[in-house]
C-alpha atoms as a PDB file:
ATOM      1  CA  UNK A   1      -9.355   6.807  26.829  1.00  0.00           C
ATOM      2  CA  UNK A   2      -7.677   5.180  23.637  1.00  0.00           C
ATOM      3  CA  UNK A   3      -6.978   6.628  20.614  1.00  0.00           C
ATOM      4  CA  UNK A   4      -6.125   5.976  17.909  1.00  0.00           C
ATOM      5  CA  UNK A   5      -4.266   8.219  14.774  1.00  0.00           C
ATOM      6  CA  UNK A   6      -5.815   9.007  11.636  1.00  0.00           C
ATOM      7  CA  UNK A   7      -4.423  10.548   8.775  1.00  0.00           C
ATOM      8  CA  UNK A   8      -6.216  12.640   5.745  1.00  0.00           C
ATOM      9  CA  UNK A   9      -4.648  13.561   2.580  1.00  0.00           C
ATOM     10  CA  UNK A  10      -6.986  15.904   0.072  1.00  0.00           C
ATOM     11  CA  UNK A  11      -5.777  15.400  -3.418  1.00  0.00           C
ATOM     12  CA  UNK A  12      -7.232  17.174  -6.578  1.00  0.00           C
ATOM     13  CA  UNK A  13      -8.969  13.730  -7.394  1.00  0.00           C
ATOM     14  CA  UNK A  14     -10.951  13.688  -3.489  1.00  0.00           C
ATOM     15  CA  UNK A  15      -9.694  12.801   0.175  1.00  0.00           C
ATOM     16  CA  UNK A  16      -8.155   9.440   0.928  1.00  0.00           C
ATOM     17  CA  UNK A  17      -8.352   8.666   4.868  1.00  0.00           C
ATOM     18  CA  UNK A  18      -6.216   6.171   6.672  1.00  0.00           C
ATOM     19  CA  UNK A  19      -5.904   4.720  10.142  1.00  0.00           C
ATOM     20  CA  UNK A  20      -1.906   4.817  11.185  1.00  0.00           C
ATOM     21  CA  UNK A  21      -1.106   1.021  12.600  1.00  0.00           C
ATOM     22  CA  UNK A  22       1.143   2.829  15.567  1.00  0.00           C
ATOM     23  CA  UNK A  23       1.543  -0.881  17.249  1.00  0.00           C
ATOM     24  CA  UNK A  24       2.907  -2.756  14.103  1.00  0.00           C
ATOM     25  CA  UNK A  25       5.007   0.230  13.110  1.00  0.00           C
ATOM     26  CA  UNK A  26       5.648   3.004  16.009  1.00  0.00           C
ATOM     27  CA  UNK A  27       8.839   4.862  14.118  1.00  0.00           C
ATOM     28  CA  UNK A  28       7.239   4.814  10.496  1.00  0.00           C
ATOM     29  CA  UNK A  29       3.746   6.348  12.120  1.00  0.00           C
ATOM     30  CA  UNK A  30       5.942   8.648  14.192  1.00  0.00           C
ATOM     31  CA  UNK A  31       7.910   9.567  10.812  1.00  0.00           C
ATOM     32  CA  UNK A  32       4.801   9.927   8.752  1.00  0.00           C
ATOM     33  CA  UNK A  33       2.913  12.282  11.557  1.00  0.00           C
ATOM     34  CA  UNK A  34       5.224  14.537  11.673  1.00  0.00           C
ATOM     35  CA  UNK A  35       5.804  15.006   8.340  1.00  0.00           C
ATOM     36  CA  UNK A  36       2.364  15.266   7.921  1.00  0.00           C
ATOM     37  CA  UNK A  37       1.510  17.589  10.419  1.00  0.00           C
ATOM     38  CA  UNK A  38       4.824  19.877   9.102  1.00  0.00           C
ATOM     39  CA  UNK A  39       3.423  20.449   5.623  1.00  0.00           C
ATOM     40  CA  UNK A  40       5.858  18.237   4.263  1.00  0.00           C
ATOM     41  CA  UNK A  41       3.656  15.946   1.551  1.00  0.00           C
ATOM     42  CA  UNK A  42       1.952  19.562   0.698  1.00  0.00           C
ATOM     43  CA  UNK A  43       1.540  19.807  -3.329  1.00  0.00           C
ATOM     44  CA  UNK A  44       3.780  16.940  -3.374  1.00  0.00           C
ATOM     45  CA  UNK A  45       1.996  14.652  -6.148  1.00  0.00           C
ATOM     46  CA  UNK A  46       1.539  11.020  -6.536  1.00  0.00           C
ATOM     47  CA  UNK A  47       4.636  10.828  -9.251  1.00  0.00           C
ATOM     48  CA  UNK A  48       4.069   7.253  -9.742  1.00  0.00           C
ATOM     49  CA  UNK A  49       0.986   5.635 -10.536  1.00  0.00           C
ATOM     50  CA  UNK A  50       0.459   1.775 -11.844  1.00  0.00           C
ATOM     51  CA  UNK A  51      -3.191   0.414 -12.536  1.00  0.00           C
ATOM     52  CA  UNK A  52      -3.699  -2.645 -10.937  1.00  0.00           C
ATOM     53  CA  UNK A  53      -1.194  -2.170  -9.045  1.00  0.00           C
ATOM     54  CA  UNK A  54      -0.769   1.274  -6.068  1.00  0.00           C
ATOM     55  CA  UNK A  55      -0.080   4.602  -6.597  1.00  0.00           C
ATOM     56  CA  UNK A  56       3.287   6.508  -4.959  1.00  0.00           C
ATOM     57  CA  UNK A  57       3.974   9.556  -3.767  1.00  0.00           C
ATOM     58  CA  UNK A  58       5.949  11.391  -1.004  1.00  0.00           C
ATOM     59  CA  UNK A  59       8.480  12.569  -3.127  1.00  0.00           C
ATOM     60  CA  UNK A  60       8.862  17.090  -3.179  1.00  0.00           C
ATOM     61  CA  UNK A  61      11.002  16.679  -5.995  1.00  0.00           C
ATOM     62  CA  UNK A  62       8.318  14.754  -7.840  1.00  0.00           C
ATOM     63  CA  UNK A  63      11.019  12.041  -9.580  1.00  0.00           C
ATOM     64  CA  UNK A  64      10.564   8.939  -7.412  1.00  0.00           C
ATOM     65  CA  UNK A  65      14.136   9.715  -5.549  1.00  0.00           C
ATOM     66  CA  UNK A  66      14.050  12.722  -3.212  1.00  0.00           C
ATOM     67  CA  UNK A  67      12.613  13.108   0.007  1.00  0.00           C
ATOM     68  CA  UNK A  68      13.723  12.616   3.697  1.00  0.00           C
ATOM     69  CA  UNK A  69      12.658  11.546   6.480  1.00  0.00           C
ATOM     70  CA  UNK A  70      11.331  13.348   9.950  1.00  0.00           C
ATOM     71  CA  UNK A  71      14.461  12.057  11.420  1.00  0.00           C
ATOM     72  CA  UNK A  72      16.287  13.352   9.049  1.00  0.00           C
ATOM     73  CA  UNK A  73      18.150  10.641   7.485  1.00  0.00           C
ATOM     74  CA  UNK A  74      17.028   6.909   6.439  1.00  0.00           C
ATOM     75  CA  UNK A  75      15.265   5.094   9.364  1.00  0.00           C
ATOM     76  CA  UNK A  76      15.040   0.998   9.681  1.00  0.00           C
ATOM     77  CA  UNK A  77      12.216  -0.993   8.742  1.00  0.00           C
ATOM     78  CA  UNK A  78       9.455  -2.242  10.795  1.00  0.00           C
ATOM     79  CA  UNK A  79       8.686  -5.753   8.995  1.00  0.00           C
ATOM     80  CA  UNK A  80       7.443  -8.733  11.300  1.00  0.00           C
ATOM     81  CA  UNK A  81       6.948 -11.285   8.057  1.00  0.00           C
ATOM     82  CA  UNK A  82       4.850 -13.616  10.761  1.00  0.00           C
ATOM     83  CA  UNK A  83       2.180 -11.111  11.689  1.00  0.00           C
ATOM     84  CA  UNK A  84      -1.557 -11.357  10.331  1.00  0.00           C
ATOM     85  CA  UNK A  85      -1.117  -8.100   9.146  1.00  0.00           C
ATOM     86  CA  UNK A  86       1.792  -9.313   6.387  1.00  0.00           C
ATOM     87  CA  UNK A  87       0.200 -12.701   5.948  1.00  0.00           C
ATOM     88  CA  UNK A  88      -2.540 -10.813   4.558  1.00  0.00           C
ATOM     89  CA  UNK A  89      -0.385  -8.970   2.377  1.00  0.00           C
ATOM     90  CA  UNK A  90       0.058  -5.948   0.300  1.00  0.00           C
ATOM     91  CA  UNK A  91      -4.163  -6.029  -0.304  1.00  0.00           C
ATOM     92  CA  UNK A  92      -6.353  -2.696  -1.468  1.00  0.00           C
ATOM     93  CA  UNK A  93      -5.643   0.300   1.312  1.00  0.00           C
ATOM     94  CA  UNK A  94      -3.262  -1.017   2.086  1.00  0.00           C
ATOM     95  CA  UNK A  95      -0.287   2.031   3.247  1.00  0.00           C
ATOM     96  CA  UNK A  96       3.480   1.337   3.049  1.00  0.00           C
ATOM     97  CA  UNK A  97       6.673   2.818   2.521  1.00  0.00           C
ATOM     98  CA  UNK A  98       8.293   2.601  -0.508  1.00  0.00           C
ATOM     99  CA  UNK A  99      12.302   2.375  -0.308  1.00  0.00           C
ATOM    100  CA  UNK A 100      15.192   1.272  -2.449  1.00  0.00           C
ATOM    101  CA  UNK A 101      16.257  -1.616  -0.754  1.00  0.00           C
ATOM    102  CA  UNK A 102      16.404  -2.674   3.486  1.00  0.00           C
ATOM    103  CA  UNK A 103      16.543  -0.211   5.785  1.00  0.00           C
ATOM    104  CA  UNK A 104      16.048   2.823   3.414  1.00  0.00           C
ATOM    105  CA  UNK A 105      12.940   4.606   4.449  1.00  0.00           C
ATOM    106  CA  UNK A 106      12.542   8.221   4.110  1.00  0.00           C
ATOM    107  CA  UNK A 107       9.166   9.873   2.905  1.00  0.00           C
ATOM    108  CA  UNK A 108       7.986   8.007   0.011  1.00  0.00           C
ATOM    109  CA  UNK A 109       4.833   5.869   0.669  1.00  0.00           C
ATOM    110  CA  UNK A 110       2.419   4.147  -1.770  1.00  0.00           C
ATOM    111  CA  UNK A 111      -1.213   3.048  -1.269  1.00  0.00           C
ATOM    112  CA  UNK A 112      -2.739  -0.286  -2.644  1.00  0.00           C
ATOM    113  CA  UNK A 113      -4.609   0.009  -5.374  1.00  0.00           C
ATOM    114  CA  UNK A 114      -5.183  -4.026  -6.346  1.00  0.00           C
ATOM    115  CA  UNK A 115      -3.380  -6.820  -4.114  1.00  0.00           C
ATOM    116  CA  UNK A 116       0.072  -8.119  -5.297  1.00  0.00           C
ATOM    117  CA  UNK A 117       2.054 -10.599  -4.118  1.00  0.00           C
ATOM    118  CA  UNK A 118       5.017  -8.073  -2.971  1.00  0.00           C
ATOM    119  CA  UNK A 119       7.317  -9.715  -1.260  1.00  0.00           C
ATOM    120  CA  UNK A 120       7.438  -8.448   2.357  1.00  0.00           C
ATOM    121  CA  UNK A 121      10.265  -5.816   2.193  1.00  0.00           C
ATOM    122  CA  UNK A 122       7.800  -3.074   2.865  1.00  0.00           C
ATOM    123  CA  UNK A 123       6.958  -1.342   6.082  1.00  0.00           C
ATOM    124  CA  UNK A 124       3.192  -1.585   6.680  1.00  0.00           C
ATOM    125  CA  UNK A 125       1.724   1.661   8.667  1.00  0.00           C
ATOM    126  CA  UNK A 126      -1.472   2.293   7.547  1.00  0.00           C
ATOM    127  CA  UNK A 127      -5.098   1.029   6.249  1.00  0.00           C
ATOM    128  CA  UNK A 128      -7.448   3.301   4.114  1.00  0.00           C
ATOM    129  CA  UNK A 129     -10.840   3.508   6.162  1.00  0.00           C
ATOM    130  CA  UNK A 130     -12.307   5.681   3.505  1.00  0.00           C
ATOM    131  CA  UNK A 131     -11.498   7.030   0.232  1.00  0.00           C
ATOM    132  CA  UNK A 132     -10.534   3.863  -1.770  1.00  0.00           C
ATOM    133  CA  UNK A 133     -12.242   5.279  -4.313  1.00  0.00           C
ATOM    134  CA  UNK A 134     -10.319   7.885  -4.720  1.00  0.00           C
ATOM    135  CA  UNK A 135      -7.168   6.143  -5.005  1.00  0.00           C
ATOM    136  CA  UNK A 136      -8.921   3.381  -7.376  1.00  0.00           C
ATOM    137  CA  UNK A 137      -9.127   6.988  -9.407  1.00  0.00           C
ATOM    138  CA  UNK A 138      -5.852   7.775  -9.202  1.00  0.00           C
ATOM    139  CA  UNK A 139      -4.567   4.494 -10.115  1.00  0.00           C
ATOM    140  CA  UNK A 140      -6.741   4.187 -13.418  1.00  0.00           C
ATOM    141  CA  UNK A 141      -5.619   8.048 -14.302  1.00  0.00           C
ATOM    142  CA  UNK A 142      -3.799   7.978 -18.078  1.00  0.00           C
ATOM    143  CA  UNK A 143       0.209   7.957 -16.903  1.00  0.00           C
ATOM    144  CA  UNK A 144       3.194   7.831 -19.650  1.00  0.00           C
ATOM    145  CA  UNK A 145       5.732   5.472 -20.137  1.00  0.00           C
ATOM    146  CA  UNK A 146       7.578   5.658 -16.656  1.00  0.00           C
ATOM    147  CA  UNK A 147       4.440   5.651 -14.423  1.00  0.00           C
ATOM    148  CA  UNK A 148       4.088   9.481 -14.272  1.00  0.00           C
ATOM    149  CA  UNK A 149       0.380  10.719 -14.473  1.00  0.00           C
ATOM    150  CA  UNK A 150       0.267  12.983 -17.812  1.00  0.00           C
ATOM    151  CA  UNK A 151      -2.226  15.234 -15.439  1.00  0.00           C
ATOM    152  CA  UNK A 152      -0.420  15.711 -11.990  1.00  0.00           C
ATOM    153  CA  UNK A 153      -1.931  14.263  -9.030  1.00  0.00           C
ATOM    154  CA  UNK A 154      -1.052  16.502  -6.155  1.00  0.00           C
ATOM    155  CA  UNK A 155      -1.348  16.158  -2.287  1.00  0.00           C
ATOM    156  CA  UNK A 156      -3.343  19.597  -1.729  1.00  0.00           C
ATOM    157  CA  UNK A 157      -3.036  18.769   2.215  1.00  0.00           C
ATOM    158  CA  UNK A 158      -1.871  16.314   5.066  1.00  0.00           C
ATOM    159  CA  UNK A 159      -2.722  15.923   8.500  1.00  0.00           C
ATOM    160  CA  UNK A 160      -2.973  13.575  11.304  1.00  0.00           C
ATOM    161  CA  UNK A 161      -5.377  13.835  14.162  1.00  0.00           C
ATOM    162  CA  UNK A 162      -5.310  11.535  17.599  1.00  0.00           C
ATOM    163  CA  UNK A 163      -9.455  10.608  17.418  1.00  0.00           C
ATOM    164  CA  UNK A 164     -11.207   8.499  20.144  1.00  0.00           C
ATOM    165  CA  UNK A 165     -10.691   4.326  19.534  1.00  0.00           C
ATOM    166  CA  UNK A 166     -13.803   2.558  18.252  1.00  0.00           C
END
């Protein structure tokens, strides 16, 4: 039987759910799960939010450059710019990594709040199958002038669970 992986985060605004795209990215879903399922992203908050934009998080140390990956050190991306799924682009649910430049993936990820016209220099893993709302929230909450939410918006939990295809 297939499965497929699905991954729930319950914030302080509601739960966002997403399905992890394990054949366009195998090491960033692989990365994500088991940070995930080791408590990593616990009250770790969405430190960056833009409206009209996505909101970020990932970060423990809650200032946009901390955090590691499962592998314990950066990990390559996982771009195919010819795929449907990055012709479509960076649209609303849409879950990638965030990094500072190629190759530099750790644990920071951000969610699609609006589509942009990113370029494609971020790893897609992951497509919100409910709980947009909740991150359309989040990404209208009252943030100063760096992007930080004046109220935190924390990651109470994060899992992943292997559920039945279709």
């Amino acid at each position: 039987m297939s499965t497929r992986r699905i991954a729930t985060l319950v914030t302080n605004y509601g739960t966002i759910q997403f399905e992890l795209l394990a054949e366009d990215a195998p090491r960033t879903v692989e990365n994500f799960t088991l940070l995930a399922n080791r408590g990593y992203y616990t009250n770790v908050t969405f430190h960056r939010v833009i409206r009209g934009f996505m909101i970020q998080g990932g970060d423990p140390t809650g200032t946009g450059a901390g955090g590691t990956s499962a592998f314990g050190r950066e990990f390559e991306d996982e771009i195919n710019p010819a795929s449907p799924l990055y012709r479509t682009g960076y649209v609303p649910g849409i879950v990638a990594m965030a990094n500072r430049g190629p190759n530099t993936n750790g644990s920071q990820f951000f969610i699609m709040h609006k589509k942009s016209a990113l370029p494609p220099n971020y790893t897609i893993f992951g497509r919100v199958i409910a709980g947009q709302e909740v991150v359309d929230a989040i990404a209208e909450t009252p943030t100063n002038a760096q992007d930080r939410p004046l109220k935190p918006v924390i990651i109470e939990s994060a899992r992943v669970e292997e559920v039945p295809a279709g």
